[in-house]
Protein backbone atom coordinates (compact mmCIF):
# COMPACT_ATOMS: atom_id res chain seq x y z
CA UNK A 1 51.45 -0.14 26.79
CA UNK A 2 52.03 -3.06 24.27
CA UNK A 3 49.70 -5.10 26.30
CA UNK A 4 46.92 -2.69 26.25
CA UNK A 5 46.96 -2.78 22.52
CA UNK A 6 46.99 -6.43 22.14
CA UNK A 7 43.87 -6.41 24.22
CA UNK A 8 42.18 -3.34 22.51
CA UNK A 9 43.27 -5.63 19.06
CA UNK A 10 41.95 -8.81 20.66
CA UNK A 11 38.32 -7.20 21.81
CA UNK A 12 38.29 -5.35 18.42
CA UNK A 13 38.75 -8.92 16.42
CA UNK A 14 35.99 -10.69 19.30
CA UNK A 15 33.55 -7.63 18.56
CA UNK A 16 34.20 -8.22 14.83
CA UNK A 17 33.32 -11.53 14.54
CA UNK A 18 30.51 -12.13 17.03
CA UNK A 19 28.85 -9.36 14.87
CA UNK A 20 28.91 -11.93 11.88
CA UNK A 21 26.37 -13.96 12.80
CA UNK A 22 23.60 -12.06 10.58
CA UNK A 23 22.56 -15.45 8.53
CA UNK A 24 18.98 -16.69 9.07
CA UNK A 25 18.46 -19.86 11.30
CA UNK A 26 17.07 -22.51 9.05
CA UNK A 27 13.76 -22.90 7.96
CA UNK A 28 12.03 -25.89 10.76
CA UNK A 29 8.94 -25.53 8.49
CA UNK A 30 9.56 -24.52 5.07
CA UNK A 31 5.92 -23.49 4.61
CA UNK A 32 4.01 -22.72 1.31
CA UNK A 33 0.23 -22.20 0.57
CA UNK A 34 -0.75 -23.26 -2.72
CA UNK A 35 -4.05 -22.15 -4.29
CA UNK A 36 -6.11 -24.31 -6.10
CA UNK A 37 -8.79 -22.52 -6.60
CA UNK A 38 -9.73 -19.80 -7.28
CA UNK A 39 -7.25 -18.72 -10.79
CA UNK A 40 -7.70 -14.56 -11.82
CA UNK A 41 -10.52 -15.71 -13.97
CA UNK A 42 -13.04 -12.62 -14.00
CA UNK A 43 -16.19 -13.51 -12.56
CA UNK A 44 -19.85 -12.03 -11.73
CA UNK A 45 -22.01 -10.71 -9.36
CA UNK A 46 -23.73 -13.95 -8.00
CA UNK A 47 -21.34 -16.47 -8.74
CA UNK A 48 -20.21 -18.87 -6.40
CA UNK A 49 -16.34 -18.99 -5.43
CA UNK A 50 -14.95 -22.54 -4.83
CA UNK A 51 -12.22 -21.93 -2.60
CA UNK A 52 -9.40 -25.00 -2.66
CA UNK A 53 -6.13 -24.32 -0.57
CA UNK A 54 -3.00 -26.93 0.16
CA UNK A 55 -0.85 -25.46 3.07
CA UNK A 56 2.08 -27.60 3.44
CA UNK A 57 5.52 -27.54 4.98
CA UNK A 58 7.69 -29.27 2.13
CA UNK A 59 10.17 -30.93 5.12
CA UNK A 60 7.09 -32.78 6.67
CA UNK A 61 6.53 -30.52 9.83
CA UNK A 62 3.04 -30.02 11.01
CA UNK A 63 0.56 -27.08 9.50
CA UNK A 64 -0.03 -25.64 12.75
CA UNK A 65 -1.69 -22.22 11.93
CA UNK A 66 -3.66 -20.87 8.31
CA UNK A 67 -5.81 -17.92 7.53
CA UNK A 68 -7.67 -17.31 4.22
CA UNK A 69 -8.73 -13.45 3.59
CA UNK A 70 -10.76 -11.39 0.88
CA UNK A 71 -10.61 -8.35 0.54
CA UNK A 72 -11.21 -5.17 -1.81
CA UNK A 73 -7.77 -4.20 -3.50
CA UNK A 74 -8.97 -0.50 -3.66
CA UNK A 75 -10.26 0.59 -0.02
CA UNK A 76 -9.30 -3.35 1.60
CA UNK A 77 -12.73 -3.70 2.60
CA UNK A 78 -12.28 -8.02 4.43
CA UNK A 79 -15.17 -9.44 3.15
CA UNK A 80 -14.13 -13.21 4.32
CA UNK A 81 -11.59 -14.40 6.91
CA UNK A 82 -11.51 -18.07 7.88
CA UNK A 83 -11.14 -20.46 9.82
CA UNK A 84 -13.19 -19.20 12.51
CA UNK A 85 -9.74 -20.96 14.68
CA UNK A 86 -6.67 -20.38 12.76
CA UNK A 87 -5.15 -23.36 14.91
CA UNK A 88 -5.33 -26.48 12.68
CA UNK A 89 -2.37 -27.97 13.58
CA UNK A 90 -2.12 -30.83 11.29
CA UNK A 91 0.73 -33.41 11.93
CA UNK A 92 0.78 -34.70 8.28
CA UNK A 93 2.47 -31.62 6.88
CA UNK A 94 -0.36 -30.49 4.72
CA UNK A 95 -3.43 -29.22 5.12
CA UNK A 96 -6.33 -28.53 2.95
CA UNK A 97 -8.54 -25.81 3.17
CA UNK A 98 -11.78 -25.81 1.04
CA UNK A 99 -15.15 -23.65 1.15
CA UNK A 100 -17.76 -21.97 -1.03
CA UNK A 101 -18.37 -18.24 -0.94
CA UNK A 102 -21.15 -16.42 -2.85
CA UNK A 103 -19.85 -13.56 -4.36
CA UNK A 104 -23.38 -11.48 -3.48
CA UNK A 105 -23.73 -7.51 -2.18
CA UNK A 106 -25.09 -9.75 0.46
CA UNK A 107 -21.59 -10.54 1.68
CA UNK A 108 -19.94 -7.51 1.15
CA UNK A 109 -18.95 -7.56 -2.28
CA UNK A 110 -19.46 -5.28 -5.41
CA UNK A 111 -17.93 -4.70 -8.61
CA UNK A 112 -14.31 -4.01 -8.84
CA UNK A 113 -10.67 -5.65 -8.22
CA UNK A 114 -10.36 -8.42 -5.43
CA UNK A 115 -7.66 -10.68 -3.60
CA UNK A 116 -7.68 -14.17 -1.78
CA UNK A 117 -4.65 -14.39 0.40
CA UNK A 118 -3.67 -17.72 1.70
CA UNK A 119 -1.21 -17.24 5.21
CA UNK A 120 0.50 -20.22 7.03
CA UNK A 121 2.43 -20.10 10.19
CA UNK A 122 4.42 -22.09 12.95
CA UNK A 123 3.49 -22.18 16.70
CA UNK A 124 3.60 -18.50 17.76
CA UNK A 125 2.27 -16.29 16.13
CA UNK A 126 4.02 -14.78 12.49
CA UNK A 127 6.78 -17.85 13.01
CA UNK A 128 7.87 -18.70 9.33
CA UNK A 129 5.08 -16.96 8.41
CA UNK A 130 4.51 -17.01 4.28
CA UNK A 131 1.48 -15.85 1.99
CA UNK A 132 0.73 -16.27 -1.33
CA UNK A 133 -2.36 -14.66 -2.89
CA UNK A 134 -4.71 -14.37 -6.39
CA UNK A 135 -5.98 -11.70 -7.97
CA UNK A 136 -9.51 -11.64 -9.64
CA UNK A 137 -11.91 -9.24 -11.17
CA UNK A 138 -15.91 -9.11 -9.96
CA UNK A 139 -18.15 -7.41 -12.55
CA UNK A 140 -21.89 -6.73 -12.53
């Protein structure tokens, strides 16, 4: 009997500790997407949007996959989503992303509360995936 319980104590420590292992595996990319441009500066019907984006991993791995979305904050109506091929994969560590969109009914847009989200991540797809996103107003 005494040797049953030393093994029913021994699997209960083993089962114990092999559940422990609940920290994160370390960041390989440590990504981050900073926006340039655009700030929550208001802006109008017409105007043009300079879009300036740095995605970077800050331990020098390569930018291998970005995205760069508007879209309505009230019914999330995408009115932009680039690149056309998320798959940049830069082997400096940063990557910049620029463009120009006219803020025009044309393109989708109209009056009301917007968002530009910037999304980096790894090889496969959502690895170490991170966003960061800005907030503007379009008026008439």
């Amino acid at each position: 009997m005494k040797h049953y319980l030393l093994i029913l104590s021994t699997l209960f420590t083993l089962s114990f500790y092999a559940c422990d292992d609940d920290e994160d595996a370390a960041s390989i990319y440590e990504y981050h997407a900073h926006i340039h441009h655009p700030d929550t500066t208001s802006r109008t019907i017409g105007d043009t949007l300079e879009i300036e984006i740095e995605f970077e991993s800050h331990n020098g791995q390569p930018v291998h996959h970005i995205n760069v979305r508007i879209f309505n904050m009230t019914d999330l109506t995408e009115v932009y989503n680039k690149p056309d091929d998320a798959h940049v994969d830069d082997s400096t560590g940063a990557y910049t992303f620029e463009d120009l969109f006219i803020l025009s009914p044309i393109n989708g847009l109209k009056a009301g509360d917007w968002v530009l989200e910037a999304t980096v991540w790894g090889e496969t797809d959502g690895q170490e995936e991170t966003s960061t996103s800005v907030e503007f107003h379009l008026q008439e």
